[in-house]
C-alpha atoms as a PDB file:
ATOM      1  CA  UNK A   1      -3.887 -11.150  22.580  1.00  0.00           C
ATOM      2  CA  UNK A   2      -6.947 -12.086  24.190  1.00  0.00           C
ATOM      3  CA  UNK A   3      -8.415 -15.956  23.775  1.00  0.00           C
ATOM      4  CA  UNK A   4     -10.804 -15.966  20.674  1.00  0.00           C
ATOM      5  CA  UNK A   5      -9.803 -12.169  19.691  1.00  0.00           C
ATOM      6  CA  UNK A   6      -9.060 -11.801  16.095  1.00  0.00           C
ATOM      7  CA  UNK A   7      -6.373  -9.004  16.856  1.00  0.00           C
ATOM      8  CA  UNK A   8      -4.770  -6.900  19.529  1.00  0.00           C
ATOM      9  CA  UNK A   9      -6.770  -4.670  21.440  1.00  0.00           C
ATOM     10  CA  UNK A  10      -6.487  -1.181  19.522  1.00  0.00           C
ATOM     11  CA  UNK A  11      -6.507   2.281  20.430  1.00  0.00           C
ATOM     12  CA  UNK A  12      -8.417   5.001  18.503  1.00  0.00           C
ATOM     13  CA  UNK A  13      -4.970   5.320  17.599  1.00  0.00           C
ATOM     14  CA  UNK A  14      -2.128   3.142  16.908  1.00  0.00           C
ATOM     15  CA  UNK A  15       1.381   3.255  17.708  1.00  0.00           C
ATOM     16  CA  UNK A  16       2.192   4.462  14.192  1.00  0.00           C
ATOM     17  CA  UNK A  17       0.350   7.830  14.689  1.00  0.00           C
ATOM     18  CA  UNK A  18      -2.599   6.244  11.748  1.00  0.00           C
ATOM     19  CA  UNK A  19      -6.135   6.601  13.234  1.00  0.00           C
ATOM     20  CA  UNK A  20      -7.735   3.215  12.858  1.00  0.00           C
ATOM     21  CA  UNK A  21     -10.340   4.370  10.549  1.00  0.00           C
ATOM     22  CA  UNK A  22      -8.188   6.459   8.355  1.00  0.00           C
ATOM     23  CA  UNK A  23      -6.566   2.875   7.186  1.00  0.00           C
ATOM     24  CA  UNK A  24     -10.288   1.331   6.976  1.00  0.00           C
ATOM     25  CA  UNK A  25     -11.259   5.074   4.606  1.00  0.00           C
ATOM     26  CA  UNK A  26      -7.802   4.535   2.876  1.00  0.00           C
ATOM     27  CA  UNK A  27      -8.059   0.650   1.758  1.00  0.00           C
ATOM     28  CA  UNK A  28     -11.673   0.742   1.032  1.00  0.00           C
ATOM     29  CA  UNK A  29     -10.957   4.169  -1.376  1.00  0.00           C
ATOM     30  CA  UNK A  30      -7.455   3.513  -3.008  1.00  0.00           C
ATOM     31  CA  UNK A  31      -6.747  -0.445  -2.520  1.00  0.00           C
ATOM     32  CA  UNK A  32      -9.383  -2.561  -3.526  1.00  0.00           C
ATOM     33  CA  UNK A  33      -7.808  -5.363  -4.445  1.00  0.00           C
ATOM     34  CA  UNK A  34      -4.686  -7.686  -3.543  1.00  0.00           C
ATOM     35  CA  UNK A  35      -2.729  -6.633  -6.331  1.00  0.00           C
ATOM     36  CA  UNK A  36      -2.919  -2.901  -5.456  1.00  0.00           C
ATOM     37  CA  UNK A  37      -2.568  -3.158  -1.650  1.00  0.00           C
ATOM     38  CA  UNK A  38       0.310  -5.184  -2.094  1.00  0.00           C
ATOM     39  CA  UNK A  39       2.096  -3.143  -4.364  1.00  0.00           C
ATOM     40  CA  UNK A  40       1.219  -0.245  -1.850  1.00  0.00           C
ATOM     41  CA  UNK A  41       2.450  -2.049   1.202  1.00  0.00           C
ATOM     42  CA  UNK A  42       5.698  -2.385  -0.961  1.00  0.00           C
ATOM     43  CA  UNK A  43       5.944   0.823  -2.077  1.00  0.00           C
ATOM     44  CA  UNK A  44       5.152   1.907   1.496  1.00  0.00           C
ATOM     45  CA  UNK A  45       8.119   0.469   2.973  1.00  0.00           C
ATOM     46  CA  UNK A  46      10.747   1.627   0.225  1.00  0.00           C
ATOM     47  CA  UNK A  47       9.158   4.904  -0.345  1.00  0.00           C
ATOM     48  CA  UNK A  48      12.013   6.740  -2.248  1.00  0.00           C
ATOM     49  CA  UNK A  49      12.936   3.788  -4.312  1.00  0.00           C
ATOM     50  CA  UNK A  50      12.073   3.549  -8.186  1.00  0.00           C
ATOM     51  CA  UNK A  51      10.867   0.289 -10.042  1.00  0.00           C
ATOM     52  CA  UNK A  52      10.730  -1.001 -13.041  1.00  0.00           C
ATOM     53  CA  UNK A  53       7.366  -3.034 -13.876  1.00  0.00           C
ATOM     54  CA  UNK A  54       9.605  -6.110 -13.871  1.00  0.00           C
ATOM     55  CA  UNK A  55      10.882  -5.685 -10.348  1.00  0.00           C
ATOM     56  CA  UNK A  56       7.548  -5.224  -8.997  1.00  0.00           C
ATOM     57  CA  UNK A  57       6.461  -8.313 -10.759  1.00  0.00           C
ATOM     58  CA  UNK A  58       9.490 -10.232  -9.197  1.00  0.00           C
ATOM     59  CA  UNK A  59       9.060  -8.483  -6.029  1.00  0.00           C
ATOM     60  CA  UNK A  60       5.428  -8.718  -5.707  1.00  0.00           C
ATOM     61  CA  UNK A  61       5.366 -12.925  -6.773  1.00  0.00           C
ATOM     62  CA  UNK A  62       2.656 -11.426  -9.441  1.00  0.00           C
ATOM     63  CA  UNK A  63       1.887 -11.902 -13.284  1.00  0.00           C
ATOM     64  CA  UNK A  64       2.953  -8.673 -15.300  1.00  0.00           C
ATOM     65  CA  UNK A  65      -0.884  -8.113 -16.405  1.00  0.00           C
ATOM     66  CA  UNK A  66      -1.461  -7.887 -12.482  1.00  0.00           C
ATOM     67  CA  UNK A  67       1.077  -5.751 -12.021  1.00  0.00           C
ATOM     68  CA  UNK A  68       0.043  -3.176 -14.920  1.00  0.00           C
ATOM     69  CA  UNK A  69      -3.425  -3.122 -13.609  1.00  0.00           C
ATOM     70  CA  UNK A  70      -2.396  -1.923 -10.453  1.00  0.00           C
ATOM     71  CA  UNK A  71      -0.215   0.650 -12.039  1.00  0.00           C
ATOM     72  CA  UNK A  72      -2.922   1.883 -13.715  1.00  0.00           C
ATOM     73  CA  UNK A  73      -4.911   2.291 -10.811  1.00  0.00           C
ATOM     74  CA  UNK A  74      -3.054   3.605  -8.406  1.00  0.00           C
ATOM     75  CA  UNK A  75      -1.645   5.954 -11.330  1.00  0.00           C
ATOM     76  CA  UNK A  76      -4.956   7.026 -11.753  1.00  0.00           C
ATOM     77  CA  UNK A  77      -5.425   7.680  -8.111  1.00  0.00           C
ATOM     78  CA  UNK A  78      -2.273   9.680  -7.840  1.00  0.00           C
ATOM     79  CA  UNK A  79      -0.558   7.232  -5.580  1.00  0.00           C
ATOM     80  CA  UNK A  80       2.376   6.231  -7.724  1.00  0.00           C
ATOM     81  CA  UNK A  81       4.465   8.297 -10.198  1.00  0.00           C
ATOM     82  CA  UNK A  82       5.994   7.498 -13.306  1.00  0.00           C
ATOM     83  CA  UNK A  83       9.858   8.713 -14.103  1.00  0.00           C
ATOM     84  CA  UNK A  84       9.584   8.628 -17.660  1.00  0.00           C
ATOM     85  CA  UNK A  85      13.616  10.236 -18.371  1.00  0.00           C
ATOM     86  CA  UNK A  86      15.018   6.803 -18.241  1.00  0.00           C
ATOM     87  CA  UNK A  87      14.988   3.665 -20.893  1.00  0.00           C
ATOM     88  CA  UNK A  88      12.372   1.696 -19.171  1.00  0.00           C
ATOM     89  CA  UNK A  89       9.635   3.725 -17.316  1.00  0.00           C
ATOM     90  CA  UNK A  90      10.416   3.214 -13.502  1.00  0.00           C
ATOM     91  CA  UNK A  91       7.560   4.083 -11.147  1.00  0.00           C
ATOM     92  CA  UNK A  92       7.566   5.250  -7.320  1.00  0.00           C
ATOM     93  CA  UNK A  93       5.386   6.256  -4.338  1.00  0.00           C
ATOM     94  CA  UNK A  94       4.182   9.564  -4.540  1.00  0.00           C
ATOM     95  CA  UNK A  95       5.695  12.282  -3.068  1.00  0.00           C
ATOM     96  CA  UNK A  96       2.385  14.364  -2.233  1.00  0.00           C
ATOM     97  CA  UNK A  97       1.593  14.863   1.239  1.00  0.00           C
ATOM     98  CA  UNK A  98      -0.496  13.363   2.872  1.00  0.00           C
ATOM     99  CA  UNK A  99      -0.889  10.389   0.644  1.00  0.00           C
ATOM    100  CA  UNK A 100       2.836   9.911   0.591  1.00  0.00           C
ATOM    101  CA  UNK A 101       2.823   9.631   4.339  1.00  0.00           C
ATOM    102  CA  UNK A 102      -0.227   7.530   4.874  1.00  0.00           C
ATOM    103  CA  UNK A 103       0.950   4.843   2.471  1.00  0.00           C
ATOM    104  CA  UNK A 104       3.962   4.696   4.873  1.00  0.00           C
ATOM    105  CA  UNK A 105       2.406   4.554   7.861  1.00  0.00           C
ATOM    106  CA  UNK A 106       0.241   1.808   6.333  1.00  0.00           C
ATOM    107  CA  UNK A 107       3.388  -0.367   5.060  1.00  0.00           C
ATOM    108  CA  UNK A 108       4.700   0.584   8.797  1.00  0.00           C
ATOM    109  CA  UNK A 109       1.855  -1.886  10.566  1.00  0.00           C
ATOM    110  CA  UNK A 110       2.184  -5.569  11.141  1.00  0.00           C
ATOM    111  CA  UNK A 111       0.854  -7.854   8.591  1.00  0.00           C
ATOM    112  CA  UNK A 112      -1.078  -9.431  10.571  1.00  0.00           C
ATOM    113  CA  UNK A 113      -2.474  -5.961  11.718  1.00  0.00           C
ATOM    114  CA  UNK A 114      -2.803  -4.730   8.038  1.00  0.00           C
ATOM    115  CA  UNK A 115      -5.091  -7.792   7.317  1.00  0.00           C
ATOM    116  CA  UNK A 116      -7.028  -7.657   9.740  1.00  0.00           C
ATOM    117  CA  UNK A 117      -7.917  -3.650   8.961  1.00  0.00           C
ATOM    118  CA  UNK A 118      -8.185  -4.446   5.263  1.00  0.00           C
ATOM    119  CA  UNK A 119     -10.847  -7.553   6.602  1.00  0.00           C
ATOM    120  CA  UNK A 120     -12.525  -4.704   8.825  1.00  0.00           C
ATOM    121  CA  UNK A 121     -12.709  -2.843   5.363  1.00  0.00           C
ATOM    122  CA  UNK A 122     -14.519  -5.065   3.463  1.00  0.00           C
END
């Protein structure tokens, strides 16, 4: 990394196959906020597992109001699923293309390289 840069030089495309602004047009449309970006970055990098609102909550380090909100939004959005057959509703990343991919690709980047797109976002 360069002296002063904020991040690595980037490519129009990173090493993940995710065009630069695709991320930037994906946060700014579908994660506006901490509690939903998180819970996608989490979702992104367990893709096929199922939660329970608790388990995000404990996974996330987030109040269960913060957590529903989210749900709701990126229900809403069609970016996470609910599997209703079960005693306690369980939730999961979508499995529609291309949104399914893109949220893994997403979860795929550094942190440090995810914050500094979401910054570039907003």
């Amino acid at each position: 990394m360069a002296v002063g840069s904020r991040h690595p030089a980037w490519s129009k495309e990173m090493d993940n196959g995710i065009d630069r602004l695709e991320i930037q047009q994906f946060m700014r449309q579908f994660a506006g906020d901490y509690e939903s970006r998180e819970m996608l970055r989490l979702l992104g990098r367990h893709p096929f597992t199922r939660f329970n609102r608790l388990a995000l909550a404990d996974s996330l380090h987030m109040r269960l109001g913060d957590v529903d909100r989210a749900i709701d939004q990126l229900k809403e959005k069609g970016l996470l699923v609910t599997i209703e057959n079960q005693p306690t509703a369980l939730y999961a990343l979508t499995g529609t293309a291309p949104w399914h991919d893109i949220v893994r690709k997403t979860a795929a980047l550094d942190y440090r390289q995810f914050l500094a797109e979401t910054k570039a976002t907003y």
